[in-house]
N, C-alpha and C. Protein backbone atom coordinates (compact mmCIF):
# COMPACT_ATOMS: atom_id res chain seq x y z
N UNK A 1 -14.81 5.92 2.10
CA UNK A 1 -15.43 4.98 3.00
C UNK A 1 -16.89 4.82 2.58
N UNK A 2 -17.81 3.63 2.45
CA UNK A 2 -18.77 3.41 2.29
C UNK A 2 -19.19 2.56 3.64
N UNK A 3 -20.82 3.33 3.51
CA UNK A 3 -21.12 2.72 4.85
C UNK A 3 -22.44 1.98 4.65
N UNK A 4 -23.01 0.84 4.31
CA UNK A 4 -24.30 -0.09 3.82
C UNK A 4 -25.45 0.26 4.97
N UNK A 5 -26.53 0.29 4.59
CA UNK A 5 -27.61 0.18 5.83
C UNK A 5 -28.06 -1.04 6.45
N UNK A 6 -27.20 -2.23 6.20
CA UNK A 6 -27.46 -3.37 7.00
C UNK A 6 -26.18 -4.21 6.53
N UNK A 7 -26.00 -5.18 7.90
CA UNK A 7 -24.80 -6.38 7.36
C UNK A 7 -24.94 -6.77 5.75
N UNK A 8 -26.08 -7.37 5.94
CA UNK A 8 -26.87 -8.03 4.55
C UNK A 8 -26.37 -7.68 3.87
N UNK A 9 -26.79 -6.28 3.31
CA UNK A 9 -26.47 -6.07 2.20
C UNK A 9 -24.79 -5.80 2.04
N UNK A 10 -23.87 -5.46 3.10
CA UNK A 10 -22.64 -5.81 2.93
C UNK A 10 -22.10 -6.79 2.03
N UNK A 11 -22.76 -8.09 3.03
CA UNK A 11 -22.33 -9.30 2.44
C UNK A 11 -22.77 -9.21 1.43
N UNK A 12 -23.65 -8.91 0.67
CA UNK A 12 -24.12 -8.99 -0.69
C UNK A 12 -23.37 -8.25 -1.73
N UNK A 13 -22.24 -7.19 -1.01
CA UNK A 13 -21.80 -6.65 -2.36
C UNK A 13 -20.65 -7.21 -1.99
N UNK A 14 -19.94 -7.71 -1.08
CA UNK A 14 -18.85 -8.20 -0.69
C UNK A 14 -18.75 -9.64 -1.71
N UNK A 15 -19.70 -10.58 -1.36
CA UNK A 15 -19.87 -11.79 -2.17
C UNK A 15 -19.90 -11.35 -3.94
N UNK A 16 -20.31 -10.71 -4.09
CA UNK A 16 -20.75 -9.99 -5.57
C UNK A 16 -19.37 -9.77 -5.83
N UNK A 17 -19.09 -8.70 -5.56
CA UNK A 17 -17.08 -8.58 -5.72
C UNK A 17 -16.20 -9.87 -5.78
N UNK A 18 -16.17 -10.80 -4.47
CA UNK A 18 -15.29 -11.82 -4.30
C UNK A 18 -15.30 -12.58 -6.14
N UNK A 19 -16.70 -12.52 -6.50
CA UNK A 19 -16.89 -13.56 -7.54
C UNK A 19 -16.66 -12.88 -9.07
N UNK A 20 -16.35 -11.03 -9.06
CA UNK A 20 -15.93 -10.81 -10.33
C UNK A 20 -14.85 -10.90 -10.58
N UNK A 21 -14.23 -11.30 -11.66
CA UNK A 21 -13.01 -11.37 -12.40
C UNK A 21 -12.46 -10.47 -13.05
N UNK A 22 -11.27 -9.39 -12.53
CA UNK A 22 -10.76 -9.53 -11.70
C UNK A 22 -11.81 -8.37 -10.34
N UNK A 23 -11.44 -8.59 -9.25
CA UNK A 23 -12.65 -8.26 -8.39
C UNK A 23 -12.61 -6.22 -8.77
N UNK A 24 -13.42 -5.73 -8.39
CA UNK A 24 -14.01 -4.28 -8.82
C UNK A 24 -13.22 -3.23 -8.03
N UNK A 25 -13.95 -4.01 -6.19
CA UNK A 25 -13.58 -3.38 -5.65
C UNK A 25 -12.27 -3.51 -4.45
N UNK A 26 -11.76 -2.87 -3.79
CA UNK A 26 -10.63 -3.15 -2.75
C UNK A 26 -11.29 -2.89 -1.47
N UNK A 27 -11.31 -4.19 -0.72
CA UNK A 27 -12.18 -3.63 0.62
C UNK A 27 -10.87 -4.13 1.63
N UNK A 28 -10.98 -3.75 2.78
CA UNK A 28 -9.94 -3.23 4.24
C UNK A 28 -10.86 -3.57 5.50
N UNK A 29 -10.47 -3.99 6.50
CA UNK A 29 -10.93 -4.51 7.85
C UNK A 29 -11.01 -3.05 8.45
N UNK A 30 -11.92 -2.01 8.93
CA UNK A 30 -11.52 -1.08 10.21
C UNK A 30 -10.03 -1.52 10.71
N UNK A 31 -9.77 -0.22 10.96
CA UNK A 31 -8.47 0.13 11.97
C UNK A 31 -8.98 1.01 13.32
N UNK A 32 -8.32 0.17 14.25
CA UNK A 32 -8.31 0.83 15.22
C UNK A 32 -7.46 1.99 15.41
N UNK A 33 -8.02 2.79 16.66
CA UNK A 33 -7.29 4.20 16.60
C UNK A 33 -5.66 4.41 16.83
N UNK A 34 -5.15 2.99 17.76
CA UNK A 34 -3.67 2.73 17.66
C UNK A 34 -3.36 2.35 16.22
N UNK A 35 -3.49 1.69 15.29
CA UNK A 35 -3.57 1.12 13.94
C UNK A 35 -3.11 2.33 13.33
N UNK A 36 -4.29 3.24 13.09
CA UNK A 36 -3.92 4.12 12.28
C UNK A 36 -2.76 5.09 12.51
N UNK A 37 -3.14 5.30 14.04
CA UNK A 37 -1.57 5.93 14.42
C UNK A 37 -0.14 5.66 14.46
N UNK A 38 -0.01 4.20 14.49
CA UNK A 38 1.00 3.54 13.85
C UNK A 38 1.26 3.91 12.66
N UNK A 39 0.33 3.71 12.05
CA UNK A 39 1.05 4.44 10.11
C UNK A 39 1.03 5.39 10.05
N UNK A 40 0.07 6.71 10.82
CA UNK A 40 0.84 8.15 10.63
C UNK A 40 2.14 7.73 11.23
N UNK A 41 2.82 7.65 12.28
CA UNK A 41 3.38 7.76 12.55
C UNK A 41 4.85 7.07 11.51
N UNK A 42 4.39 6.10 11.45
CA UNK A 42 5.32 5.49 9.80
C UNK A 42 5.55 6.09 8.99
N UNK A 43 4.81 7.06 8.46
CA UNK A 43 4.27 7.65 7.45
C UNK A 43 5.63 9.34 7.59
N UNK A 44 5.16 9.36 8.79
CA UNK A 44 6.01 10.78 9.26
C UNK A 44 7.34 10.52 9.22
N UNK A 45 7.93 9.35 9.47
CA UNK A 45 8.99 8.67 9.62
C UNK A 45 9.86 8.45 8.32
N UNK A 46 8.74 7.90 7.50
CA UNK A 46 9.06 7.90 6.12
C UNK A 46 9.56 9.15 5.47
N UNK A 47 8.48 10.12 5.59
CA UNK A 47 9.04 11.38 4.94
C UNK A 47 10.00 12.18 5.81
N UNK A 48 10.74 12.02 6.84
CA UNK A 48 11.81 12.05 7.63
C UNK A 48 13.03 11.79 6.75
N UNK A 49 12.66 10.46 6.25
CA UNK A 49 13.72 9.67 6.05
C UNK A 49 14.38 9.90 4.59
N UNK A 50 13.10 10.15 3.45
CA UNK A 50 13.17 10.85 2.25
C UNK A 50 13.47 12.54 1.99
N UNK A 51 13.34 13.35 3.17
CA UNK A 51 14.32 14.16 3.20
C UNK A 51 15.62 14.35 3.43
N UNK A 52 16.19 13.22 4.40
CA UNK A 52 17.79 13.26 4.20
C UNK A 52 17.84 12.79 2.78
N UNK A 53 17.03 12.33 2.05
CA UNK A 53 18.35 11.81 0.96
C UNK A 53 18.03 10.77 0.46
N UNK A 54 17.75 9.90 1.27
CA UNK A 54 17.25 8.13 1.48
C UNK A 54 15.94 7.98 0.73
N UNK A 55 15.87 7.94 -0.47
CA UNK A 55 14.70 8.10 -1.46
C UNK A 55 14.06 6.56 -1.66
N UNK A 56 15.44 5.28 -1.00
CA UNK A 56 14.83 3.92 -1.44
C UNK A 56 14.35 3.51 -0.63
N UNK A 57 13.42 3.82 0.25
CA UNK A 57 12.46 3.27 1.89
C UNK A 57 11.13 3.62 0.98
N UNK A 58 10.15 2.29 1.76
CA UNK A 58 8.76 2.34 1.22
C UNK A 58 8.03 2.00 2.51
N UNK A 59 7.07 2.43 2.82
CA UNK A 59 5.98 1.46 3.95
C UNK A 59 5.42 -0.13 3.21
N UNK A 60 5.86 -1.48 3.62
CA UNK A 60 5.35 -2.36 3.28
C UNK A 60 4.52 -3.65 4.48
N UNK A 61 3.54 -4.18 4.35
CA UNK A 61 2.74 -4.84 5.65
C UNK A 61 3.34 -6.10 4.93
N UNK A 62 4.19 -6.45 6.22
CA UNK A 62 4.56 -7.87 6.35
C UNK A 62 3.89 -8.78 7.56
N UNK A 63 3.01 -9.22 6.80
CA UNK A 63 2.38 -10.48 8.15
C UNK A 63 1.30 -9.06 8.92
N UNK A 64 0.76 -8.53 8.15
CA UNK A 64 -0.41 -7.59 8.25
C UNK A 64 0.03 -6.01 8.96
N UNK A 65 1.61 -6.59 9.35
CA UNK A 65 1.91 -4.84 10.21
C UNK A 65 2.61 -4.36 9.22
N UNK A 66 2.61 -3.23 9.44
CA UNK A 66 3.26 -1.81 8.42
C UNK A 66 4.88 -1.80 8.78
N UNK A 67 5.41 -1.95 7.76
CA UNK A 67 6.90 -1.64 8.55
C UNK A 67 7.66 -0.98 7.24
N UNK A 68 8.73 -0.35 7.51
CA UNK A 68 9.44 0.95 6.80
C UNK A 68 10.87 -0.18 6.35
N UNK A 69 10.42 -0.24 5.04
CA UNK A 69 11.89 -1.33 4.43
C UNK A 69 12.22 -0.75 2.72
N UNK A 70 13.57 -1.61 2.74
CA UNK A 70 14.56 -0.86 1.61
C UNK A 70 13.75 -0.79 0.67
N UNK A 71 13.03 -0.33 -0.74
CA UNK A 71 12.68 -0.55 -1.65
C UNK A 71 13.53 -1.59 -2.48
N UNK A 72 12.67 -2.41 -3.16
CA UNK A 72 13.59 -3.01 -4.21
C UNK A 72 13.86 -2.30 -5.57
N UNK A 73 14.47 -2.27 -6.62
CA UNK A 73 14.52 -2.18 -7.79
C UNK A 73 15.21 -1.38 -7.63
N UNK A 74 15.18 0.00 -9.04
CA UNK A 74 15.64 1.18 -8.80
C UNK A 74 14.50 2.15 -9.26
N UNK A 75 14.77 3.39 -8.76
CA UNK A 75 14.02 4.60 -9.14
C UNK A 75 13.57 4.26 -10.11
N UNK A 76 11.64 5.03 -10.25
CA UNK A 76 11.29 5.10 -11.87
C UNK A 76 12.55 6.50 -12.51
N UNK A 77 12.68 7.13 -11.84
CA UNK A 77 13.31 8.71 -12.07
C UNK A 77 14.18 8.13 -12.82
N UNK A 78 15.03 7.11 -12.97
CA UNK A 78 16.46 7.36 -12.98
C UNK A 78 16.73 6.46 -14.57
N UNK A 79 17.34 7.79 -15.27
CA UNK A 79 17.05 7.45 -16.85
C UNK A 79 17.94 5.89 -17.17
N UNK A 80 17.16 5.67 -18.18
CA UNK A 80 18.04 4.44 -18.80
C UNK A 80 18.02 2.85 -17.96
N UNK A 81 17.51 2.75 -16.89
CA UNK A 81 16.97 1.63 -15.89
C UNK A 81 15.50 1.46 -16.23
N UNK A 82 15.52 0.14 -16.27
CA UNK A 82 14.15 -0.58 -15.80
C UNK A 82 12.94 -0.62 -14.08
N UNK A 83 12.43 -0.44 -14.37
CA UNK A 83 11.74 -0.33 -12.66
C UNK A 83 12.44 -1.45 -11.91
N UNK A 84 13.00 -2.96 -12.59
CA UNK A 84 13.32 -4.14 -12.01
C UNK A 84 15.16 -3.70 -11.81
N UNK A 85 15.58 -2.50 -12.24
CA UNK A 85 16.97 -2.11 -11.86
C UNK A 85 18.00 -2.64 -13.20
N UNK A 86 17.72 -3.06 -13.85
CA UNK A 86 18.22 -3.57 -15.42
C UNK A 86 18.10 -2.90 -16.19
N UNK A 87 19.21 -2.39 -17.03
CA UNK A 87 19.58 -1.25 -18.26
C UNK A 87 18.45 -2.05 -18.98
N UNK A 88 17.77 -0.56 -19.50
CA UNK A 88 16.98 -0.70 -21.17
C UNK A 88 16.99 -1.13 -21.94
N UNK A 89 16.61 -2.25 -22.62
CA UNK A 89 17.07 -2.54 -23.91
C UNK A 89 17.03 -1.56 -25.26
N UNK A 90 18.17 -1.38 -25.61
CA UNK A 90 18.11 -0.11 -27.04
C UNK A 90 18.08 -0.61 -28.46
């Protein structure tokens, strides 16, 4: 977390970023204290869910909320597949 000693200069590194190619940094809106507890709580859910077994669930924000959905592709783990789920070319 970085914290600026005035708006100003926010905007000033914010604008500075928007305009490098490709931008530097990754900046995030505050979360409120329900917010964040929503994604622990996702989060806990998740690794719930990857201990039975169920290794293809990811946390993904659709329309800005966090929600627990199938992964696409297949495993990096899993020999001889592509990340996109398509045999290797040999």
């Amino acid at each position: 977390m970085v914290v600026f000693d005035s708006p100003a200069t926010a905007t000033n590194v914010l604008v500075a970023n928007r305009s490098s190619q490709p931008p530097v940094l990754s900046a995030a809106s505050d979360r409120t204290h329900a917010q964040r507890d929503y994604l622990r709580s996702l989060r806990e859910e998740l690794r719930r869910i990857n201990e039975e077994g169920k290794t293809n669930h990811t946390i993904k924000y659709i329309g800005g909320v966090p929600s627990i959905v199938p992964s696409t592709g297949v495993s990096r783990d899993v020999p001889g597949f592509s990340k996109n789920g398509g045999p290797l070319p040999r």
